[in-house]
N, C-alpha and C. Protein backbone atom coordinates (compact mmCIF):
# COMPACT_ATOMS: atom_id res chain seq x y z
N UNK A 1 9.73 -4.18 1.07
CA UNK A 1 9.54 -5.23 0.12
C UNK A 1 10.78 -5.44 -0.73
N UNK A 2 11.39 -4.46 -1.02
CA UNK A 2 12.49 -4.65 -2.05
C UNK A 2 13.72 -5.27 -1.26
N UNK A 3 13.86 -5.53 -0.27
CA UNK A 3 14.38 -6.14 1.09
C UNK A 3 14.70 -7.66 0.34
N UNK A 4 13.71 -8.32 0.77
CA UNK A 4 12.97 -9.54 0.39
C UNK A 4 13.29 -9.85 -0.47
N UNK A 5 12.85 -8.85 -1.96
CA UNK A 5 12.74 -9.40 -3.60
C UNK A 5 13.75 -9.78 -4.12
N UNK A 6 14.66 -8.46 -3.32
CA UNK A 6 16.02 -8.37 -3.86
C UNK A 6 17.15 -9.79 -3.34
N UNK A 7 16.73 -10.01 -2.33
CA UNK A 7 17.15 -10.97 -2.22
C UNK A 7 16.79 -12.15 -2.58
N UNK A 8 15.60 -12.40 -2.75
CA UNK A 8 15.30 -13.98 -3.32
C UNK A 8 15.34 -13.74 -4.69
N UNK A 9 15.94 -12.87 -5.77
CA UNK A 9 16.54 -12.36 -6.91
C UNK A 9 17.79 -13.57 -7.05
N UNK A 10 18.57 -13.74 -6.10
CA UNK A 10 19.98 -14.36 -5.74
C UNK A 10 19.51 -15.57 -5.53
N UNK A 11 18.59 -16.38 -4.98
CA UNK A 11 17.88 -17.84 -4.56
C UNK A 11 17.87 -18.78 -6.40
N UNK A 12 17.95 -19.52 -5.85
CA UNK A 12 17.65 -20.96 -7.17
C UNK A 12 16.04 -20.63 -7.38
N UNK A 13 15.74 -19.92 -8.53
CA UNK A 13 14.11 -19.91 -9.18
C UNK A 13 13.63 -18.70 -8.56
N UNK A 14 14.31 -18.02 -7.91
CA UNK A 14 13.58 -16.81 -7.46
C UNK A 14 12.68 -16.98 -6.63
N UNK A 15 13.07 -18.17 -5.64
CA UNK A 15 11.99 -18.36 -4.59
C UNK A 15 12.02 -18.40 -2.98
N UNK A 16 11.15 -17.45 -2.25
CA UNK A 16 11.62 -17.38 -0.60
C UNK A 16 10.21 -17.98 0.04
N UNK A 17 10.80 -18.10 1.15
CA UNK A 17 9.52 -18.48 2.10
C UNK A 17 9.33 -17.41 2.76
N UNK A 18 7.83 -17.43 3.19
CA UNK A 18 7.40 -16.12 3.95
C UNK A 18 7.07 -16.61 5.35
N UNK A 19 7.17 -16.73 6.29
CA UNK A 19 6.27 -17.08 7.63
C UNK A 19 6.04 -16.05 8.43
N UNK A 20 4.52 -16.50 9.38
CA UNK A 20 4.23 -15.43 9.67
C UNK A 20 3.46 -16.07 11.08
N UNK A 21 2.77 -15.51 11.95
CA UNK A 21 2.40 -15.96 13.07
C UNK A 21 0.92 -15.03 12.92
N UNK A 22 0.19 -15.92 14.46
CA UNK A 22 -0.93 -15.54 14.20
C UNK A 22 -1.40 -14.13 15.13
N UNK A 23 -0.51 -13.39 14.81
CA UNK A 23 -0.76 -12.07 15.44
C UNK A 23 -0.95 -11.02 14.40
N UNK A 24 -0.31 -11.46 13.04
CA UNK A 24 -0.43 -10.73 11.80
C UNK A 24 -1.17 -9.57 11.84
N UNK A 25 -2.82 -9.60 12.21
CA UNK A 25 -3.46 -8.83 12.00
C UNK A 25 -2.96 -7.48 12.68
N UNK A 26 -3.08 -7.75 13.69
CA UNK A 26 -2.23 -6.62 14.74
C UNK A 26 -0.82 -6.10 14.60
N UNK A 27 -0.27 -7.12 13.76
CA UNK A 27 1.25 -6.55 13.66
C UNK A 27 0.89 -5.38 12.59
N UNK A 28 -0.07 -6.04 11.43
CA UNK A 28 0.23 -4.88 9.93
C UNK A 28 -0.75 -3.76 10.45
N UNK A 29 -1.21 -3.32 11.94
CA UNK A 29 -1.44 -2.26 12.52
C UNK A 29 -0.72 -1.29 13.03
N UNK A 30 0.76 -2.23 13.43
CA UNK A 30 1.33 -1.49 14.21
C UNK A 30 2.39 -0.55 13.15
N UNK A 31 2.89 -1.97 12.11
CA UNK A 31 3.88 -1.40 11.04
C UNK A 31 3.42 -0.50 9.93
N UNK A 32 4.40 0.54 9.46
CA UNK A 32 3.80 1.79 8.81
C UNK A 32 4.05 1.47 7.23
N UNK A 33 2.26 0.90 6.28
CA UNK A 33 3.28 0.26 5.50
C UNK A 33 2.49 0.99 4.53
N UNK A 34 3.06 1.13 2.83
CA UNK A 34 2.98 2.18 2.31
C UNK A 34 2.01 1.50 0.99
N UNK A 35 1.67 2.22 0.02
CA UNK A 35 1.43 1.87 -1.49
C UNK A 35 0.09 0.66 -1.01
N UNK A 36 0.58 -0.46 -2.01
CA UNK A 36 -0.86 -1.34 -2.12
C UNK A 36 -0.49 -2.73 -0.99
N UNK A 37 0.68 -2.45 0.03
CA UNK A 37 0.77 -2.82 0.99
C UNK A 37 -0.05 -2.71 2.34
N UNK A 38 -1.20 -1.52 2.24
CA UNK A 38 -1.53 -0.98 3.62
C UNK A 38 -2.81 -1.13 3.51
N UNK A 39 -3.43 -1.00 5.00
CA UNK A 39 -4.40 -0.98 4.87
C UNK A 39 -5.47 0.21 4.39
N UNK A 40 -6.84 -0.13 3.51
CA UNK A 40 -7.25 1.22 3.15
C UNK A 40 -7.24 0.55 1.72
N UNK A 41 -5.92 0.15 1.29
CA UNK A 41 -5.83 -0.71 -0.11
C UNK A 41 -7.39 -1.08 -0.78
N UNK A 42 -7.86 -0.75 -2.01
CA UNK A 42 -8.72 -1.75 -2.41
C UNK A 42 -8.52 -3.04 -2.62
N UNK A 43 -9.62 -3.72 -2.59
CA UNK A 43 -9.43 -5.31 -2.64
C UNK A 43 -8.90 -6.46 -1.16
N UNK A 44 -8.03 -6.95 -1.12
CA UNK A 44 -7.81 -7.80 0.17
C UNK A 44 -7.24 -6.77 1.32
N UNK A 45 -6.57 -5.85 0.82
CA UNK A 45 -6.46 -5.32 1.91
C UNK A 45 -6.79 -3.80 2.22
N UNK A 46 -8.27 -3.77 2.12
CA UNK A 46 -9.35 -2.72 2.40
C UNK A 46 -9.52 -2.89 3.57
N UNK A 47 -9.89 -3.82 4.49
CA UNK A 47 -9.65 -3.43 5.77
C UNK A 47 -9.27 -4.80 6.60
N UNK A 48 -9.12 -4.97 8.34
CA UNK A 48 -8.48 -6.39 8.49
C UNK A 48 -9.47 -7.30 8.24
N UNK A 49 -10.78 -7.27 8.53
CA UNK A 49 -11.76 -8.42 8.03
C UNK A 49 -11.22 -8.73 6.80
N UNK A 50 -11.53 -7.99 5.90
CA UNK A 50 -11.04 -8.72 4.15
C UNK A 50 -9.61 -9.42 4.39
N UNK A 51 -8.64 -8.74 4.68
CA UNK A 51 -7.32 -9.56 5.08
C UNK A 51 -7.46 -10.66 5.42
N UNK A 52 -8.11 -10.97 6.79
CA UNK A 52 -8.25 -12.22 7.01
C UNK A 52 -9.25 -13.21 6.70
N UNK A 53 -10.32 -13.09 6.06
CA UNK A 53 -10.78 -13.94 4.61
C UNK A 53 -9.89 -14.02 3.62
N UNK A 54 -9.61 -13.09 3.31
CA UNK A 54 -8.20 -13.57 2.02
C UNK A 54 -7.21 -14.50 2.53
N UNK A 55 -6.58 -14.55 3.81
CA UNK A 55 -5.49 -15.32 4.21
C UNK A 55 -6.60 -16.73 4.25
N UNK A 56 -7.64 -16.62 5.20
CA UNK A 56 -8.04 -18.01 5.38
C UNK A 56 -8.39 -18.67 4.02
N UNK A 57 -8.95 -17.60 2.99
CA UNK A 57 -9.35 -18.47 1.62
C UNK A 57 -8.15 -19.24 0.79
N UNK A 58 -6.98 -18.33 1.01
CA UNK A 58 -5.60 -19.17 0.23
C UNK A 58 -5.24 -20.15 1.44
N UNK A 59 -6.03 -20.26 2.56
CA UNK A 59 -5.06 -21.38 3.08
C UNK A 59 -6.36 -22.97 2.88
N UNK A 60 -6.84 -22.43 2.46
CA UNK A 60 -8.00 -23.14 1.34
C UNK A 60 -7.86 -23.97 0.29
N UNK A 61 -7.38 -22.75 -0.47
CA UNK A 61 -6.97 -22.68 -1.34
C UNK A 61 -5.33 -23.78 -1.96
N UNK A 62 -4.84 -23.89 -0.55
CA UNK A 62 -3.73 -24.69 -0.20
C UNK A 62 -2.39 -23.56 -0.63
N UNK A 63 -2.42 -22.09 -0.93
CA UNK A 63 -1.70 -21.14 -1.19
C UNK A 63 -0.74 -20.80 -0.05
N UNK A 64 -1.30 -21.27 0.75
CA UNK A 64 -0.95 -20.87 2.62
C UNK A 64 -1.00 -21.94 3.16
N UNK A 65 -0.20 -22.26 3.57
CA UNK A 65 -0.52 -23.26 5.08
C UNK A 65 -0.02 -22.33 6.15
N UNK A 66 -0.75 -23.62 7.17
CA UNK A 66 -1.06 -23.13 8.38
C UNK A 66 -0.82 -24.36 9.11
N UNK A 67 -0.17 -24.28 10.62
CA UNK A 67 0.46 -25.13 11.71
C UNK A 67 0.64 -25.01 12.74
N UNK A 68 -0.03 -25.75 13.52
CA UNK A 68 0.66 -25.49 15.26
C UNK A 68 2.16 -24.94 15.83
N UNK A 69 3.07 -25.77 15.05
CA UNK A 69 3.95 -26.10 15.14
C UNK A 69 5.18 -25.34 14.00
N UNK A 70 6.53 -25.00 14.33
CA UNK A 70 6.98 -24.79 13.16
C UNK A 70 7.91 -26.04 12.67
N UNK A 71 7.94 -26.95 13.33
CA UNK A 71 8.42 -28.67 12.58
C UNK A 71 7.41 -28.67 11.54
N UNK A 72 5.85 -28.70 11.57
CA UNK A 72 4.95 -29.06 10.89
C UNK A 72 4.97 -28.22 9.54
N UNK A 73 4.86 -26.80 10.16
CA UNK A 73 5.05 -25.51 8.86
C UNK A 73 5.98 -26.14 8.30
N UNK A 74 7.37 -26.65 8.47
CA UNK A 74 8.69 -26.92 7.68
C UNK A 74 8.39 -27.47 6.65
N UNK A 75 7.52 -28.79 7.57
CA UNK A 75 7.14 -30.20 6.51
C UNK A 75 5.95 -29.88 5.65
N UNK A 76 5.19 -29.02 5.83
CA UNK A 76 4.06 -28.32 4.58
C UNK A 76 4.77 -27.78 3.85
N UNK A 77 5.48 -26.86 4.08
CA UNK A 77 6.24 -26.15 3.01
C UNK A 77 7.57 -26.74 1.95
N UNK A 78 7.81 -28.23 2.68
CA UNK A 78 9.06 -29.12 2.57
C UNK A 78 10.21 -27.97 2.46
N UNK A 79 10.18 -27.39 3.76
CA UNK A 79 11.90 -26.92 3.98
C UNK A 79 12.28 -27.86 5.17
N UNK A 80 13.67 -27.71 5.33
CA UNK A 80 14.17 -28.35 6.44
C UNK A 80 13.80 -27.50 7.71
N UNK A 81 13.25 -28.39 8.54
CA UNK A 81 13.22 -27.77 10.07
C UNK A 81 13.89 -27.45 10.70
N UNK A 82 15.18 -27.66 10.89
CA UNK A 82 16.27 -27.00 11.92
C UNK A 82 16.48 -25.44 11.34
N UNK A 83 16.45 -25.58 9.89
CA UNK A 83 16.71 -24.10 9.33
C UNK A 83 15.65 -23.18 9.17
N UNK A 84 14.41 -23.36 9.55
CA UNK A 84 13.30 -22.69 10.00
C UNK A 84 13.47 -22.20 11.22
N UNK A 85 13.67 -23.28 12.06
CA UNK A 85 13.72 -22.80 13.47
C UNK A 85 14.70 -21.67 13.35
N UNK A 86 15.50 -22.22 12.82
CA UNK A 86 16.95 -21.02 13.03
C UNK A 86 16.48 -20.04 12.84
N UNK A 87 15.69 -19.46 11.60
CA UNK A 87 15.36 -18.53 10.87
C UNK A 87 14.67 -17.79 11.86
N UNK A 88 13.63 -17.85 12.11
CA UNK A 88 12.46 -17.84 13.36
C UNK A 88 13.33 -17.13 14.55
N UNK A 89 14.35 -18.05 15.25
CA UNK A 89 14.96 -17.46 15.91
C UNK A 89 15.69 -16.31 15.90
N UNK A 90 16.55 -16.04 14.42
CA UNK A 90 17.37 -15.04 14.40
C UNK A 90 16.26 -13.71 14.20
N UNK A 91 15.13 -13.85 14.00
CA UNK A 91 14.07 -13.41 13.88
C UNK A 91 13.90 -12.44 15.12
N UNK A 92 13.42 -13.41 16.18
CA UNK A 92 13.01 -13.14 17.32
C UNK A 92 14.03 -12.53 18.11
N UNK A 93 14.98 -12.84 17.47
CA UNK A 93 16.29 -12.00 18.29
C UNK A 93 16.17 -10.68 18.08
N UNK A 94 16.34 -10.52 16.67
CA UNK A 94 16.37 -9.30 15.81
C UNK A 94 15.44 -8.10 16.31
N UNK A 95 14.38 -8.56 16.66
CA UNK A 95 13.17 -8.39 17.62
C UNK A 95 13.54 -7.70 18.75
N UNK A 96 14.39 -8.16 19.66
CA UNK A 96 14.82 -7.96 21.39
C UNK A 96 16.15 -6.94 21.14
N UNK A 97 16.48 -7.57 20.08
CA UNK A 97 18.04 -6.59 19.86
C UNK A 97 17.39 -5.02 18.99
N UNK A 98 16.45 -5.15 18.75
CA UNK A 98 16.06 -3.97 17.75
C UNK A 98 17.01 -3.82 16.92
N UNK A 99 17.71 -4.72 16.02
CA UNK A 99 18.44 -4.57 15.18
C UNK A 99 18.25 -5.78 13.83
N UNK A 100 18.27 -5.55 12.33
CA UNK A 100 18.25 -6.64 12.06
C UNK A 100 19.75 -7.20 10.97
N UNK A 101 20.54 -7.60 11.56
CA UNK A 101 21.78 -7.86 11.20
C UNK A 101 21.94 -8.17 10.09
N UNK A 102 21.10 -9.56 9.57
CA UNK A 102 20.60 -10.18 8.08
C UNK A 102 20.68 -9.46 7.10
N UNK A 103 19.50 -8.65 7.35
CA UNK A 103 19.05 -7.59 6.32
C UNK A 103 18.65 -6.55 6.03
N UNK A 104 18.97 -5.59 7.35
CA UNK A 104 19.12 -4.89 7.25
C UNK A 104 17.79 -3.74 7.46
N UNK A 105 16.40 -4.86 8.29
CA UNK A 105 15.40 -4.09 7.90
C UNK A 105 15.18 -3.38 9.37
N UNK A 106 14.43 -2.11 8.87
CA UNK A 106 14.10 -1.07 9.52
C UNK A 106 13.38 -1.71 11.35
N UNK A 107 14.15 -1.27 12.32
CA UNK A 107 13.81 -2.26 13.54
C UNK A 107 12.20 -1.97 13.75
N UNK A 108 11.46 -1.20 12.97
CA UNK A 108 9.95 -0.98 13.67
C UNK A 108 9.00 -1.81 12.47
N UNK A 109 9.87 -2.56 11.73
CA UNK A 109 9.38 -3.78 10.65
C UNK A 109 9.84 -5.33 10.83
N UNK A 110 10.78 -5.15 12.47
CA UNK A 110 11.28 -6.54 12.55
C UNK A 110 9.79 -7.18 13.68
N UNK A 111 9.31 -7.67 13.08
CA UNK A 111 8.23 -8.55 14.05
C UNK A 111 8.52 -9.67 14.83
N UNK A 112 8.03 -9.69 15.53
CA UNK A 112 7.94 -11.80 16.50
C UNK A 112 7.26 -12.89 15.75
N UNK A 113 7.84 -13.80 15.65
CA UNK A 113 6.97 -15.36 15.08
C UNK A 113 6.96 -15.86 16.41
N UNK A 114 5.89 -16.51 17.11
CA UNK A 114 5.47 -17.09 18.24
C UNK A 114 4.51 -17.36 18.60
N UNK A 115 3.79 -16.44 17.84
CA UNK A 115 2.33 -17.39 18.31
C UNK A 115 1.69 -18.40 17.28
N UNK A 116 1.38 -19.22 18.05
CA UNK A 116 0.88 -20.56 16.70
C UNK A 116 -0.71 -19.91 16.67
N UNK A 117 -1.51 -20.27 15.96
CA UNK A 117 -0.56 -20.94 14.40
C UNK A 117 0.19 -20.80 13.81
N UNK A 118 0.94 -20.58 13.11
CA UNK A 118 2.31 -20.03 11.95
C UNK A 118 1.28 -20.58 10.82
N UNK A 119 2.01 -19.57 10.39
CA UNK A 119 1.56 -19.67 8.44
C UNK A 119 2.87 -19.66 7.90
N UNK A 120 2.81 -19.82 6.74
CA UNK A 120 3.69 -19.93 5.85
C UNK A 120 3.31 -20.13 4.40
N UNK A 121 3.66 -19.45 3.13
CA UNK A 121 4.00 -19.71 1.92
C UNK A 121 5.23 -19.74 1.14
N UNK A 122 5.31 -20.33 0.24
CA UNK A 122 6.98 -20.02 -0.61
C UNK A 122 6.34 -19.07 -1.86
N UNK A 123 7.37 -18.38 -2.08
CA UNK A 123 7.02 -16.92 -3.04
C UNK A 123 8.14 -17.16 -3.81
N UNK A 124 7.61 -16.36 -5.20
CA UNK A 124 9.05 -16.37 -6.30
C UNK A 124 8.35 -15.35 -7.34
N UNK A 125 9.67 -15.38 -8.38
CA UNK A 125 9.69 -14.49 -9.39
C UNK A 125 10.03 -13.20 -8.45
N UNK A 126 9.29 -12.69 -10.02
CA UNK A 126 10.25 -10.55 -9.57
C UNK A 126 8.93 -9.79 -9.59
N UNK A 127 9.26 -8.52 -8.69
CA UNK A 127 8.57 -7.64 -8.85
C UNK A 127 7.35 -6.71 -9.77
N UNK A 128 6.28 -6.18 -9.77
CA UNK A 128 5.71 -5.47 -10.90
C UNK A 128 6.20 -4.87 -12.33
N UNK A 129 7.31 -5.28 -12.15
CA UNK A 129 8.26 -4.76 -13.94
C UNK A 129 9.23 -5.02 -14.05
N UNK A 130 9.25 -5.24 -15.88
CA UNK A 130 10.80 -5.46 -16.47
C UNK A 130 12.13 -5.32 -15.48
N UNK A 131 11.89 -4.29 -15.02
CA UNK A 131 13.21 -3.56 -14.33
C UNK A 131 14.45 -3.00 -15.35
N UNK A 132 14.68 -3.85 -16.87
CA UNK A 132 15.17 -3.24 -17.33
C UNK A 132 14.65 -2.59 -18.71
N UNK A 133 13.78 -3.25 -18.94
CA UNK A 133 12.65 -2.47 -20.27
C UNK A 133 13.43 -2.53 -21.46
N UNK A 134 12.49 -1.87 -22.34
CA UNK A 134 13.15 -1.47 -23.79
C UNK A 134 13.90 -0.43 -23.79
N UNK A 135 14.78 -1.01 -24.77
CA UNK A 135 15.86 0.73 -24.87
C UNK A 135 15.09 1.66 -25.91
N UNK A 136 15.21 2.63 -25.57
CA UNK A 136 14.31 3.51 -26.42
C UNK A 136 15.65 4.92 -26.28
N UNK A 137 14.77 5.71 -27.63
CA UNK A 137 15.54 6.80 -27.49
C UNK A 137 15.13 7.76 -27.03
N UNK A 138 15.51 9.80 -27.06
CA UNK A 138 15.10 10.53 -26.00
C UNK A 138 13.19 10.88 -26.67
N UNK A 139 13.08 10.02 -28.10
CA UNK A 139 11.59 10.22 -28.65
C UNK A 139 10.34 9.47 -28.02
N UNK A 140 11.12 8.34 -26.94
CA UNK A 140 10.48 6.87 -26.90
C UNK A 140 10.16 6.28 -27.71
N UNK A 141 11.24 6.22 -28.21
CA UNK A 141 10.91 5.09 -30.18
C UNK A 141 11.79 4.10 -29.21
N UNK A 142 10.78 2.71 -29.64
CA UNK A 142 11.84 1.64 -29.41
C UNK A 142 12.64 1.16 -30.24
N UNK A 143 14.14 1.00 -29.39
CA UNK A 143 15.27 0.65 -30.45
C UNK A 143 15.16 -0.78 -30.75
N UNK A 144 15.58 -0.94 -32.03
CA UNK A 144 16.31 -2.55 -32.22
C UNK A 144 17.36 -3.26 -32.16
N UNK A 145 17.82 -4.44 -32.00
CA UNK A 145 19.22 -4.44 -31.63
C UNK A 145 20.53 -3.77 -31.97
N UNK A 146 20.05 -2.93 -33.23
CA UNK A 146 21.01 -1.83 -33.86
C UNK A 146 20.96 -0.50 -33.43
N UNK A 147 20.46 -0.49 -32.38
CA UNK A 147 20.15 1.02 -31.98
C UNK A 147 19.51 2.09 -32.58
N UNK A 148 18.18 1.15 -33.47
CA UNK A 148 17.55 1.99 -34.43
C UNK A 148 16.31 2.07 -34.19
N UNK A 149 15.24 2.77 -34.49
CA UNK A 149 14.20 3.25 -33.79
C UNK A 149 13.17 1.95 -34.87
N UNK A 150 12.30 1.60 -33.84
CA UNK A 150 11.13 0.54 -34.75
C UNK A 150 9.87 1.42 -35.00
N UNK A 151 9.72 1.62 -36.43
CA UNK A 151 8.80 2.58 -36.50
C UNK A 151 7.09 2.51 -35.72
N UNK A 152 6.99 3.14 -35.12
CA UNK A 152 5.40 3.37 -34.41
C UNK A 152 5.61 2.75 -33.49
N UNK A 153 6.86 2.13 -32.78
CA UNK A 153 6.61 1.33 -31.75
C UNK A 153 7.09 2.29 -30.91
N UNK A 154 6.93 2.83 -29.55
CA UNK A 154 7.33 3.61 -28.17
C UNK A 154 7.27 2.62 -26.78
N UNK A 155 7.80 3.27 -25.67
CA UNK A 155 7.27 2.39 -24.66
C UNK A 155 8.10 3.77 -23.50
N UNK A 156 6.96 3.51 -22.51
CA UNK A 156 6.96 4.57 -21.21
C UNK A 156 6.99 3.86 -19.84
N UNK A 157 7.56 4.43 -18.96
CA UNK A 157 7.02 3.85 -17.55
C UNK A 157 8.40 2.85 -17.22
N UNK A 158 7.69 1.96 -16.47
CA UNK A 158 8.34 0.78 -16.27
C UNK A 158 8.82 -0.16 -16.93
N UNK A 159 8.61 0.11 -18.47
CA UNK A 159 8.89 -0.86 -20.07
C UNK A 159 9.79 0.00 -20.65
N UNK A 160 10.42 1.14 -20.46
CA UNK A 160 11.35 1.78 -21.19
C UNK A 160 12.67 1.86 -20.22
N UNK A 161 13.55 1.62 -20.99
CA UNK A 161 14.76 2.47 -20.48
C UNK A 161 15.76 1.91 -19.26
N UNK A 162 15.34 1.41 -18.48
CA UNK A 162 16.06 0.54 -17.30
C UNK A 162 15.91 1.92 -16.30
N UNK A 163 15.13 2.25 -16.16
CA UNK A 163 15.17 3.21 -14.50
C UNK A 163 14.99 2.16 -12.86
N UNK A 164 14.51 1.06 -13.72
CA UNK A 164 14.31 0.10 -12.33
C UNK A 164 14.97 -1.04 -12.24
N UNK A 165 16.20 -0.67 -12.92
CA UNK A 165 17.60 -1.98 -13.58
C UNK A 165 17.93 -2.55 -12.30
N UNK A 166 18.10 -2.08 -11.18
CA UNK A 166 18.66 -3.43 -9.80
C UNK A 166 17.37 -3.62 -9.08
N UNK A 167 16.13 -2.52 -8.87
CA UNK A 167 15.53 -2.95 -7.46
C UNK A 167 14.50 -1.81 -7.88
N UNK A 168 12.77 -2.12 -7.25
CA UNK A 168 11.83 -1.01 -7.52
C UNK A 168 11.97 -0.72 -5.96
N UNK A 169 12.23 0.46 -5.51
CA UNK A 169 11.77 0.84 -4.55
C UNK A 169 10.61 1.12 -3.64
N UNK A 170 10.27 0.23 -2.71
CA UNK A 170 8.85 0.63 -2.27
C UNK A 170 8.22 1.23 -1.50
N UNK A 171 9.69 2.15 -0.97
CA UNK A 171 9.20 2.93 0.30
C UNK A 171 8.94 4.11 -0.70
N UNK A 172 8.82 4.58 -1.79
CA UNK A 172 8.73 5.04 -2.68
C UNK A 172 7.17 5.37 -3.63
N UNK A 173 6.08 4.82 -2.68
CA UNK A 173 4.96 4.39 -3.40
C UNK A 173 4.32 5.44 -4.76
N UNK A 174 3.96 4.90 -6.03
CA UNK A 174 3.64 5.69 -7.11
C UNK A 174 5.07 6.02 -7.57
N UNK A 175 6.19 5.86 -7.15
CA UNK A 175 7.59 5.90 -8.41
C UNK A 175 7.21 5.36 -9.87
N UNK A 176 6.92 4.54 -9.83
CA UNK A 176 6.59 3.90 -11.10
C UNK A 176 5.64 5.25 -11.83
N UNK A 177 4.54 4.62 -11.47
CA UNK A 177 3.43 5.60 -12.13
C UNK A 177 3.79 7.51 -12.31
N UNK A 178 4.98 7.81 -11.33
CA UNK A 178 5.28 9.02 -12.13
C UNK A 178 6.07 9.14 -12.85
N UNK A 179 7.22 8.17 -13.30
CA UNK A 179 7.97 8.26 -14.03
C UNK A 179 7.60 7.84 -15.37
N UNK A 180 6.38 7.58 -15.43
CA UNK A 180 5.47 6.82 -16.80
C UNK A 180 4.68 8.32 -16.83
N UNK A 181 4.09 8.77 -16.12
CA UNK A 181 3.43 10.37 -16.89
C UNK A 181 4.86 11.40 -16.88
N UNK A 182 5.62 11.39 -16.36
CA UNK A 182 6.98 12.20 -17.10
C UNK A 182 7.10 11.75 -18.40
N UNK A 183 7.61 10.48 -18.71
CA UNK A 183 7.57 10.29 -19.91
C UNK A 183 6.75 10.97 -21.09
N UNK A 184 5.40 10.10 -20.83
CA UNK A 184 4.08 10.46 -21.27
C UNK A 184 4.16 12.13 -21.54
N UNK A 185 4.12 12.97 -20.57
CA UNK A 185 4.25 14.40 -20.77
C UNK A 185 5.93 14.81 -21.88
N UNK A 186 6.69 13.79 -21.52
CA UNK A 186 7.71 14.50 -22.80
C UNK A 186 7.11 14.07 -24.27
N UNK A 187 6.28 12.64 -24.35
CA UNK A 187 5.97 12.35 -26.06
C UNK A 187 5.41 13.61 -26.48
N UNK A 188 4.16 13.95 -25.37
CA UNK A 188 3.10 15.07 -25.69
C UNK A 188 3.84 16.31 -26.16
N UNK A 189 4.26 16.23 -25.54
CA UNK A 189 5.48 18.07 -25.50
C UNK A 189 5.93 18.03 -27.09
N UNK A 190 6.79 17.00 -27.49
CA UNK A 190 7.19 16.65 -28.83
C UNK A 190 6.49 17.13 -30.26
């Protein structure tokens, strides 16, 4: 995921397109995926039935489209079609070559787009946190722009300190949440 984020970080509005084909279900079987990515997840992705009510309800929803075609996906999503196709293709290459040149992702996460229907959404913004938080000191007092502590105010986790200043890692699952009870266990200690 941080693949992705990090890069549409660099995009006009923080926004990427996602496409996907209609093998999905079977692909996020094959790929080994971690945290509130996998299946087992509570909520949509507890198991593939729920998955795929959730996909069909946002494409409902008009959150998702869906297309025979990837000319058509282009024009739902209003991207240009030649640069879909392209995309798609370098895709499918990436695929045969077991390599993914672009970006670098792990070859047993590079999938095929080919079977229609295709889906597609456009995605934006950032990740589950600040990334760079409040500055605080080694008390978790939050500082003020003077580097002075605001009385009674603290902050832990993912809101203090910049531990997640370029990118959250997600092959990493629960980073966050332990670096918020480290914290937590130093106020206590205090």
């Amino acid at each position: 995921m941080n693949l992705f984020v990090n890069a549409a970080a660099k995009e006009p509005g923080y926004l990427y397109a996602m496409i996907w084909d209609d093998d999905y279900v079977e692909t996020l079987e094959k790929v080994h995926m971690l945290g509130c990515t996998r299946y087992g997840f509570p909520g949509y992705m507890k198991d593939k039935e729920a998955f795929v009510a959730d996909t069909e309800q946002h494409v409902k929803d008009g959150l998702v489209v869906k297309a025979d075609t990837l000319e058509e996906l282009a024009e739902k999503l209003n991207l240009p079609a030649d640069k879909l196709k392209e995309a798609v293709a370098n895709n499918n290459q990436a695929v045969i070559d077991h390599q993914d040149k672009e970006f670098g992702k792990e070859a047993y996460r590079i999938t095929p787009i080919k079977k229609k229907p295709y889906y597609g959404c456009i995605l934006g913004g950032r990740i589950l946190c600040t990334f760079d938080g409040l500055r605080i000191n080694t008390k978790m007092e939050v500082l003020d722009e003077n580097h002075d502590p605001i009385p009674g105010l603290y902050a832990a986790g993912n809101d203090a300190g910049g531990f997640f200043w370029g990118s959250y890692n997600d092959r990493v699952p629960g980073l966050a949440a332990s670096y918020a009870h480290v914290w937590l266990g130093n106020l206590l200690l205090d």
